[in-house]
C-alpha atoms as a PDB file:
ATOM      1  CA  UNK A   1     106.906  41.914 126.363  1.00  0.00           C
ATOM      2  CA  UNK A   2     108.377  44.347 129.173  1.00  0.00           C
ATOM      3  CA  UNK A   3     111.010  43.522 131.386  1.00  0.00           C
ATOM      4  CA  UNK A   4     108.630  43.837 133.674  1.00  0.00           C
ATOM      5  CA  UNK A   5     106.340  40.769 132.782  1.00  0.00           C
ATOM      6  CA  UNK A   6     109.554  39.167 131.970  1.00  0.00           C
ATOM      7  CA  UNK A   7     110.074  39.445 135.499  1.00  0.00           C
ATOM      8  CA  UNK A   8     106.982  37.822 137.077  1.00  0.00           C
ATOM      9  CA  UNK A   9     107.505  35.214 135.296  1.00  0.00           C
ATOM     10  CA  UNK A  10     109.701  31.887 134.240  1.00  0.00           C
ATOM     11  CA  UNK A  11     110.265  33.571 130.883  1.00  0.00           C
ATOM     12  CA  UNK A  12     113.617  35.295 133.196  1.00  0.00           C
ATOM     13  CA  UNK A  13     116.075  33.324 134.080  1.00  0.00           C
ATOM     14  CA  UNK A  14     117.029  35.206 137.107  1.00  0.00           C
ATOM     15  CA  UNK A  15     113.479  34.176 138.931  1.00  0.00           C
ATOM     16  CA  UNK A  16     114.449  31.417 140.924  1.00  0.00           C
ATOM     17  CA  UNK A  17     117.118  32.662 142.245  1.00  0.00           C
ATOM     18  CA  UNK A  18     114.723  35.952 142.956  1.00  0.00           C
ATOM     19  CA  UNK A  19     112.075  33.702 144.576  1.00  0.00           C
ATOM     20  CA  UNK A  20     114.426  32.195 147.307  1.00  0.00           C
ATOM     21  CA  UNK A  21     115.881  35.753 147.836  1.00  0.00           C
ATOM     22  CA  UNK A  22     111.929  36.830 148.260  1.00  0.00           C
ATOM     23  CA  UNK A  23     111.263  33.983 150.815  1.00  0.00           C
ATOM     24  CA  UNK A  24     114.410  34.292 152.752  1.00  0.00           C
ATOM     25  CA  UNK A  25     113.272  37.916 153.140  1.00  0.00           C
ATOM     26  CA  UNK A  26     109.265  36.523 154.297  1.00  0.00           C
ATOM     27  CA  UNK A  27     111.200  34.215 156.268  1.00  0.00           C
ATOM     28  CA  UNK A  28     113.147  36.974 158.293  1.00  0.00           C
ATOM     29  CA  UNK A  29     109.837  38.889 158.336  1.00  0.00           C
ATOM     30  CA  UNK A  30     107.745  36.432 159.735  1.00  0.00           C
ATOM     31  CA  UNK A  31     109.946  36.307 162.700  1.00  0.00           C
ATOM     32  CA  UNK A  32     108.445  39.652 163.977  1.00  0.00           C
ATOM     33  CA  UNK A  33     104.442  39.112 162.698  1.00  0.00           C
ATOM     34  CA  UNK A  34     102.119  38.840 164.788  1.00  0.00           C
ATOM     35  CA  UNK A  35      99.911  35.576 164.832  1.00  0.00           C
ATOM     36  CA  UNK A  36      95.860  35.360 163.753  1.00  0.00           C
ATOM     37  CA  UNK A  37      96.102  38.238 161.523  1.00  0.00           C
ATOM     38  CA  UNK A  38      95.536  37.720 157.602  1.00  0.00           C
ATOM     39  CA  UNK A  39      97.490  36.205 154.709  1.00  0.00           C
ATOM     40  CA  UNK A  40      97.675  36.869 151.226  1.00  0.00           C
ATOM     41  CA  UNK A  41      99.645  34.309 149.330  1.00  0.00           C
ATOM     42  CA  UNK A  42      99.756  33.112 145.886  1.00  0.00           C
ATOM     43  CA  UNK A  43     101.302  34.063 142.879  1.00  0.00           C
ATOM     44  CA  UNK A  44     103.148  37.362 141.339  1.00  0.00           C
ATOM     45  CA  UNK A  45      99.148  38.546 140.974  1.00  0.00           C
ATOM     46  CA  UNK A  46      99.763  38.341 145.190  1.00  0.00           C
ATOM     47  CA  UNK A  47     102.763  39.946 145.049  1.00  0.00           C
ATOM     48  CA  UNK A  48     102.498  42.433 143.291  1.00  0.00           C
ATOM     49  CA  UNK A  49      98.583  43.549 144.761  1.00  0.00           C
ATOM     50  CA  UNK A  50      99.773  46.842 146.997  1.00  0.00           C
ATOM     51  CA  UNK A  51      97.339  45.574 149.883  1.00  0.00           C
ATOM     52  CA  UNK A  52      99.781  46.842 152.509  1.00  0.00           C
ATOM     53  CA  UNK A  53     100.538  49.741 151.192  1.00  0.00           C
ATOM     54  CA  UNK A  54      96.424  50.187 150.540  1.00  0.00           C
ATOM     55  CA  UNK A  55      95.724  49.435 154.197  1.00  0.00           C
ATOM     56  CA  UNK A  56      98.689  51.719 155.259  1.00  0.00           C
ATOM     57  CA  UNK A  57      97.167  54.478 153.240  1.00  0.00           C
ATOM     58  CA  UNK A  58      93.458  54.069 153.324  1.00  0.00           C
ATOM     59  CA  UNK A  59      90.950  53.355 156.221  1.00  0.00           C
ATOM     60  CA  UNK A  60      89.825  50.061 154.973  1.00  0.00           C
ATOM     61  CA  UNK A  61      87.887  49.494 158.782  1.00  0.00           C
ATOM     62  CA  UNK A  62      89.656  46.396 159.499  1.00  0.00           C
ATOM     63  CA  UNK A  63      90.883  45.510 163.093  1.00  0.00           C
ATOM     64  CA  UNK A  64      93.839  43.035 161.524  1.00  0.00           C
ATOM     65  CA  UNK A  65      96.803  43.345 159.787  1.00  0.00           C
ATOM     66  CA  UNK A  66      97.018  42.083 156.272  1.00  0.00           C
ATOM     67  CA  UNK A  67     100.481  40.381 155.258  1.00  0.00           C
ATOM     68  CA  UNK A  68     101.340  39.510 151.936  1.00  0.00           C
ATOM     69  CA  UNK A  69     103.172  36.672 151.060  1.00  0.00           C
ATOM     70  CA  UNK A  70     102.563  36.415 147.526  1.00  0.00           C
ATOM     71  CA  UNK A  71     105.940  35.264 145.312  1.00  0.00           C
ATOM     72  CA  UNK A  72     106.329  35.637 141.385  1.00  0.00           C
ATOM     73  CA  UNK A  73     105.942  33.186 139.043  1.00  0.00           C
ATOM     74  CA  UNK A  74     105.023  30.440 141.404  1.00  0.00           C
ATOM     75  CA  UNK A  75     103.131  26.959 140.946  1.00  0.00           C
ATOM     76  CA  UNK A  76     100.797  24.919 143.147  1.00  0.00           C
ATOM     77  CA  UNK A  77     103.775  22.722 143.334  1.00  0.00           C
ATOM     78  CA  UNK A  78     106.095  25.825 144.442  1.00  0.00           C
ATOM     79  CA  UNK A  79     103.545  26.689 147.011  1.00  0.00           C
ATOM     80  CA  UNK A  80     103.125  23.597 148.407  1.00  0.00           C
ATOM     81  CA  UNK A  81     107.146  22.877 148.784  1.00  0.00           C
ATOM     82  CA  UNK A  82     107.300  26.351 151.020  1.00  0.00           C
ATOM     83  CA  UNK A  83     103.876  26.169 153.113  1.00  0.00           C
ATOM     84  CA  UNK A  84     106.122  27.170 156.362  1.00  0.00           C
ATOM     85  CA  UNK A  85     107.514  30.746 155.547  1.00  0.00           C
ATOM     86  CA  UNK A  86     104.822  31.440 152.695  1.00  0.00           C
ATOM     87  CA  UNK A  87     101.475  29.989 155.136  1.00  0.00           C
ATOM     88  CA  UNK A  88     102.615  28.634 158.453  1.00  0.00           C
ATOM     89  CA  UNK A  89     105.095  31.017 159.893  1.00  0.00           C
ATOM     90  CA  UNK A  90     102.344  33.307 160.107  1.00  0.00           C
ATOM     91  CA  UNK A  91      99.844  31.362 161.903  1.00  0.00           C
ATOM     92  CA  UNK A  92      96.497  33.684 159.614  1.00  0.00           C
ATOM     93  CA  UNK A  93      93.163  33.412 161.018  1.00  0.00           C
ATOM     94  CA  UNK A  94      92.203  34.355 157.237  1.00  0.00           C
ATOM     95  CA  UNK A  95      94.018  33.092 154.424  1.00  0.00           C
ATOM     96  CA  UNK A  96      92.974  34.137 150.575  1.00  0.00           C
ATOM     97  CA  UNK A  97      94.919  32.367 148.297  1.00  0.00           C
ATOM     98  CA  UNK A  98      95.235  33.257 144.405  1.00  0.00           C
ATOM     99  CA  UNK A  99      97.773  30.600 143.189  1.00  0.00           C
ATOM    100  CA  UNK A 100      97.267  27.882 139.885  1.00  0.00           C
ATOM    101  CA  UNK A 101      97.362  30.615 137.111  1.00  0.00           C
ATOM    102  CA  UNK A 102     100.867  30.263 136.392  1.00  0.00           C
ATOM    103  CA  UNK A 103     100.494  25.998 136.215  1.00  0.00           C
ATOM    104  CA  UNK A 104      98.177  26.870 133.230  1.00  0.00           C
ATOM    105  CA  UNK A 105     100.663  28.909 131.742  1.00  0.00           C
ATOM    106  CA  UNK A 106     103.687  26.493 132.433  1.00  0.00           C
ATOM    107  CA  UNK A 107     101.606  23.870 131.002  1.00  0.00           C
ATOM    108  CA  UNK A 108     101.443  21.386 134.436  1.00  0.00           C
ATOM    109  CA  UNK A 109      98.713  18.942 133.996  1.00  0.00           C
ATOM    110  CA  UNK A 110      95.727  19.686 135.171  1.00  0.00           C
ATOM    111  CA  UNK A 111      95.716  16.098 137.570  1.00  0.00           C
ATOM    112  CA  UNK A 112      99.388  17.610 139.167  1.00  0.00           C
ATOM    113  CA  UNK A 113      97.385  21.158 139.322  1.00  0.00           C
ATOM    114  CA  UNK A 114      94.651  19.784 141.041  1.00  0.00           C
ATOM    115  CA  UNK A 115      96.575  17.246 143.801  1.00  0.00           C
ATOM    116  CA  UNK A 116      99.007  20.103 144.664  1.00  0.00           C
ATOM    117  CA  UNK A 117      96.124  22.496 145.437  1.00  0.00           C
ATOM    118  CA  UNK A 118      94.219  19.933 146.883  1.00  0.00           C
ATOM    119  CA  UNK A 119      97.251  18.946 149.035  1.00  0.00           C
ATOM    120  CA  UNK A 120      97.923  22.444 149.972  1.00  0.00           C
ATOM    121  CA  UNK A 121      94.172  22.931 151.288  1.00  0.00           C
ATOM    122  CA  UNK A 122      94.372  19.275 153.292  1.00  0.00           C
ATOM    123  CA  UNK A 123      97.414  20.878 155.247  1.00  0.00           C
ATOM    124  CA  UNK A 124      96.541  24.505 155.758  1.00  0.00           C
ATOM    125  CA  UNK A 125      93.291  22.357 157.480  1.00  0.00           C
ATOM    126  CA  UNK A 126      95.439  19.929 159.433  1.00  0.00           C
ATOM    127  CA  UNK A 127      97.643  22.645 161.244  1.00  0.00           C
ATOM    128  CA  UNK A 128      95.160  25.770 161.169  1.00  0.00           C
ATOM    129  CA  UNK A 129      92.160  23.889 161.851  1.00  0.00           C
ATOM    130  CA  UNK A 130      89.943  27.572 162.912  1.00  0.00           C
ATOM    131  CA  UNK A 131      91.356  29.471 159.648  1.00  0.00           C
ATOM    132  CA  UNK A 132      89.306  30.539 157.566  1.00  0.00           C
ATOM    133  CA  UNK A 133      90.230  30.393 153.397  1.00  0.00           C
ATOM    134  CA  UNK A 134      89.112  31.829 150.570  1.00  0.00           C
ATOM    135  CA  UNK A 135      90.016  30.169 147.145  1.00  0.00           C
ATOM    136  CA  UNK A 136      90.082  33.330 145.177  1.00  0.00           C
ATOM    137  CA  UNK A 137      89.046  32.884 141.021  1.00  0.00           C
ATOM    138  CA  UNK A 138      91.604  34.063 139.022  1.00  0.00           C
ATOM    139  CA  UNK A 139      91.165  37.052 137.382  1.00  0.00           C
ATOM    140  CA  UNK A 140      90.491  37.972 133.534  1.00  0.00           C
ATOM    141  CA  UNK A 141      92.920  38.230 130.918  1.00  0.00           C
ATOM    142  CA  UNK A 142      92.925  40.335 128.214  1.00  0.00           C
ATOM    143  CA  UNK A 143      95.207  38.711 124.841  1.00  0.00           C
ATOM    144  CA  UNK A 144      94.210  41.141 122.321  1.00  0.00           C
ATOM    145  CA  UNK A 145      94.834  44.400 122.965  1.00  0.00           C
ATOM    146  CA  UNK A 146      98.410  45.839 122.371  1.00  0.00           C
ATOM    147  CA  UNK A 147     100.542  46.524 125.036  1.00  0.00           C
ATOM    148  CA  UNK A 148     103.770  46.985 123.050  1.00  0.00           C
ATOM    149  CA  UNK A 149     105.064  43.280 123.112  1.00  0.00           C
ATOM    150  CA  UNK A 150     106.670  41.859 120.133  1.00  0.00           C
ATOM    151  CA  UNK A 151     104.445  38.878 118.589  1.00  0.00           C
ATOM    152  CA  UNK A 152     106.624  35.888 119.802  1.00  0.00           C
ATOM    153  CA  UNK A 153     106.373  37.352 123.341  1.00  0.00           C
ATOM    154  CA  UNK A 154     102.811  37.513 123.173  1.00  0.00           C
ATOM    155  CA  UNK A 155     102.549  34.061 121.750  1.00  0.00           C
ATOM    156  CA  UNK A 156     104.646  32.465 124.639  1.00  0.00           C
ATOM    157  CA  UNK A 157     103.177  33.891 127.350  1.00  0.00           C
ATOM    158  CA  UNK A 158      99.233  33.169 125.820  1.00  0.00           C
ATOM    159  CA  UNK A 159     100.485  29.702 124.372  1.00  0.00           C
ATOM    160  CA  UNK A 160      98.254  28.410 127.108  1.00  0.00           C
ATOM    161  CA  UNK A 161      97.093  31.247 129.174  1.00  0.00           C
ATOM    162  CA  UNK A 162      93.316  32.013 128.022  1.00  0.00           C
ATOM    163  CA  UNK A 163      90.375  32.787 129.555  1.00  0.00           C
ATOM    164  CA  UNK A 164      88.214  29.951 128.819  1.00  0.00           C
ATOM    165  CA  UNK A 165      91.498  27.807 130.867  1.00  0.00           C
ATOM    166  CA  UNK A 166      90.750  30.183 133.411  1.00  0.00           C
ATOM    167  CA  UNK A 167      87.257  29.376 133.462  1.00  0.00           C
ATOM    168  CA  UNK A 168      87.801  25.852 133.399  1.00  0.00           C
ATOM    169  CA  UNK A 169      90.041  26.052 135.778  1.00  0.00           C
ATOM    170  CA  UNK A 170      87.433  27.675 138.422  1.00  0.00           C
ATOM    171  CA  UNK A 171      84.948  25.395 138.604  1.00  0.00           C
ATOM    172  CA  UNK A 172      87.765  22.477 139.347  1.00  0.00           C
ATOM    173  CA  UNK A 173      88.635  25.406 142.676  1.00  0.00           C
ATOM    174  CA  UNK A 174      85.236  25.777 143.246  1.00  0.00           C
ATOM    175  CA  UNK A 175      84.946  21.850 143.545  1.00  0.00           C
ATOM    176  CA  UNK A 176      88.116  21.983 145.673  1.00  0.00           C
ATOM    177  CA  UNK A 177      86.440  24.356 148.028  1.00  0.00           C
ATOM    178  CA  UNK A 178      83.414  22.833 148.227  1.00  0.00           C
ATOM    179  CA  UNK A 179      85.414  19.070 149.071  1.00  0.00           C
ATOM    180  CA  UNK A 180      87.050  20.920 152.083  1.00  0.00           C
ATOM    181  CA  UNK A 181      84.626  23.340 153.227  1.00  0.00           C
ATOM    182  CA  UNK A 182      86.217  26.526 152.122  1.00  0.00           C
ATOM    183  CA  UNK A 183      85.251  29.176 150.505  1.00  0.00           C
ATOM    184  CA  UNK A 184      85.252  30.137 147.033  1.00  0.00           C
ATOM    185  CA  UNK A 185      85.077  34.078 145.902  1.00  0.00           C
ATOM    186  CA  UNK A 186      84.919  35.847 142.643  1.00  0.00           C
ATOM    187  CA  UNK A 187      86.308  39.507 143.157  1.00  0.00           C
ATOM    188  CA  UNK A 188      86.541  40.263 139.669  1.00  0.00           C
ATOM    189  CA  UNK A 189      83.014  42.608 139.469  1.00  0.00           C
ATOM    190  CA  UNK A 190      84.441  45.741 137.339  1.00  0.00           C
ATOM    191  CA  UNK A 191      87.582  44.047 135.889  1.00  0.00           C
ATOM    192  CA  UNK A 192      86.106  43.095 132.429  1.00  0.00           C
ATOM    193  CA  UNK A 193      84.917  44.826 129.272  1.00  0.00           C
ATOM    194  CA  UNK A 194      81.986  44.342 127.057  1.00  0.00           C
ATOM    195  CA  UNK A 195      84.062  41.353 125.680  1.00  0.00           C
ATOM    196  CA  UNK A 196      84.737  40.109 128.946  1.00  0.00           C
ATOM    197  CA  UNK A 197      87.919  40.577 128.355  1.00  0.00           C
ATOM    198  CA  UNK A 198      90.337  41.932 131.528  1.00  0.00           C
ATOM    199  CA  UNK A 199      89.877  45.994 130.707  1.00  0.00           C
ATOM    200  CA  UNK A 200      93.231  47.462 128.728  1.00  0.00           C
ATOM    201  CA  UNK A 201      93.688  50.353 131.476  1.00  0.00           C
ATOM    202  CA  UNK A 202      93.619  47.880 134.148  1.00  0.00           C
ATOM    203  CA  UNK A 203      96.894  46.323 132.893  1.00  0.00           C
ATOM    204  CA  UNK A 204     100.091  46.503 131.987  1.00  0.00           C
ATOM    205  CA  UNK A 205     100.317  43.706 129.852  1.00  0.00           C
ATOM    206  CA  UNK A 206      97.099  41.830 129.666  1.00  0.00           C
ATOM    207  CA  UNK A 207      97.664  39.532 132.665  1.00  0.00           C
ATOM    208  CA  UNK A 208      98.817  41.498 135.672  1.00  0.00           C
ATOM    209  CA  UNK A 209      97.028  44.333 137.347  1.00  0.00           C
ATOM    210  CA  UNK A 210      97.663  47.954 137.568  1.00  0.00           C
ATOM    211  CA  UNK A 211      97.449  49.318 140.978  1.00  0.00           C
ATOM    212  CA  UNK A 212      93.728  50.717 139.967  1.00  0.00           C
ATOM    213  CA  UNK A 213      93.047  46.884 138.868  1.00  0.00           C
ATOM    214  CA  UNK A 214      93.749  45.838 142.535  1.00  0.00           C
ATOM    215  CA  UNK A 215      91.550  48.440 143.905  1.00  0.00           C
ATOM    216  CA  UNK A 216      88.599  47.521 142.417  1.00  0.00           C
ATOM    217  CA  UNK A 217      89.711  44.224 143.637  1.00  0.00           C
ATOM    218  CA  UNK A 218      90.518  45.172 147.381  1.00  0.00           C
ATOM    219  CA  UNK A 219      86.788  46.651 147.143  1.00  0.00           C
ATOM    220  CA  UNK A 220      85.294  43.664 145.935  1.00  0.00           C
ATOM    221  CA  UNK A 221      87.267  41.730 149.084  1.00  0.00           C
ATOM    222  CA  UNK A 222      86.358  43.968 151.447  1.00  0.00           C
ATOM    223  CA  UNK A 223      83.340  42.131 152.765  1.00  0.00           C
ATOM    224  CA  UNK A 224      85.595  38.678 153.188  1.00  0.00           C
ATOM    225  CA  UNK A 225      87.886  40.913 154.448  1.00  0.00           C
ATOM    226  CA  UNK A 226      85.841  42.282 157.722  1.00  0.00           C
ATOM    227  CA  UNK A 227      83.672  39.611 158.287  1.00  0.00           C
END
């Protein structure tokens, strides 16, 4: 496993104490955003998705500022215990939120998965009422292709991690969205192989995106995005 993956994820023991260094930082930021724009937040598949940097860089048409406040290695439970600097704070007429991945991999029960998220979505709708949200399906993994990890690594971090969770785990969103009126999107078109596996140059280690993964994602978004 790189350091890298060990980074984005509990497997370090240095992340919490890099997560509340990230949201102090979010919290300092969001003293300067401006309000109604749109929100990213979720997981380190949020963080680390260079969607600034791509609308700094590329004319993506959009008349609003994306902000990303996306934190590795975080939980529905996580999420929901930081809603003001991570959602609030920033006052989003769009939010798209990727976050749930990492309580398959930590192993959270799937009724504690599902009454965080569904607690998160009952507040983002009791204090931004005229927001729109996307529920975003997680993307494809890919556990069988070598990307240099030792065995043990790869069994720990795919102990639970699979794609048929993954699955599984999308139509309970998709259920979610439907119960609040939100909106559920699948921006993975391109990502997989013939196997439907996540595609091996997409990633650096079978679970997170290379930058060329998130831009077949960001093209994907793009209609959510301007509309």
């Amino acid at each position: 496993m790189t350091d890298q993956t060990k980074q984005l994820t509990n497997l370090d023991p240095r992340i919490r104490d890099f997560q509340d260094q990230l949201r102090a930082s979010y919290d300092q930021q969001n003293r300067t955003v401006t309000p109604g724009q749109i929100l990213f937040v979720g997981s380190s598949l949020m963080e680390i998705f260079p969607i600034e940097k791509f609308q700094a860089e590329q004319d993506l048409g959009l008349s609003k500022h994306i902000y990303n406040r996306g934190v590795r290695a975080t939980t529905t439970a996580d999420l929901l215990a930081h809603m003001d600097p991570l959602v609030f704070d920033l006052q989003p007429s769009k939010i798209f939120i990727n976050i749930g991945s990492n309580d398959i991999g930590f192993n959270v029960p799937t009724a504690t998965f599902l009454a965080n998220y569904d607690q998160i979505l009952t507040q983002i709708h009791a204090q931004l009422p005229a927001t729109t949200v996307y529920l975003m399906a997680y993307y494809p993994l890919n556990t069988t292709a070598d990307f240099g990890e030792e065995k043990g690594e790869h069994t720990q971090l795919y102990r639970y991690r699979s794609n048929a969770a993954l699955v599984a785990a999308d139509t309970q969103v998709q259920a979610l969205a439907a119960k609040h009126g939100e909106a559920y999107i699948n921006a993975n078109a391109g990502l997989t192989d013939d196997h439907g596996d996540l595609r091996a140059e997409l990633t650096f280690d079978g679970a997170h995106l290379l930058p060329a993964g998130f831009q077949i994602v960001l093209a994907n978004l793009l209609p959510y995005l301007k509309s």
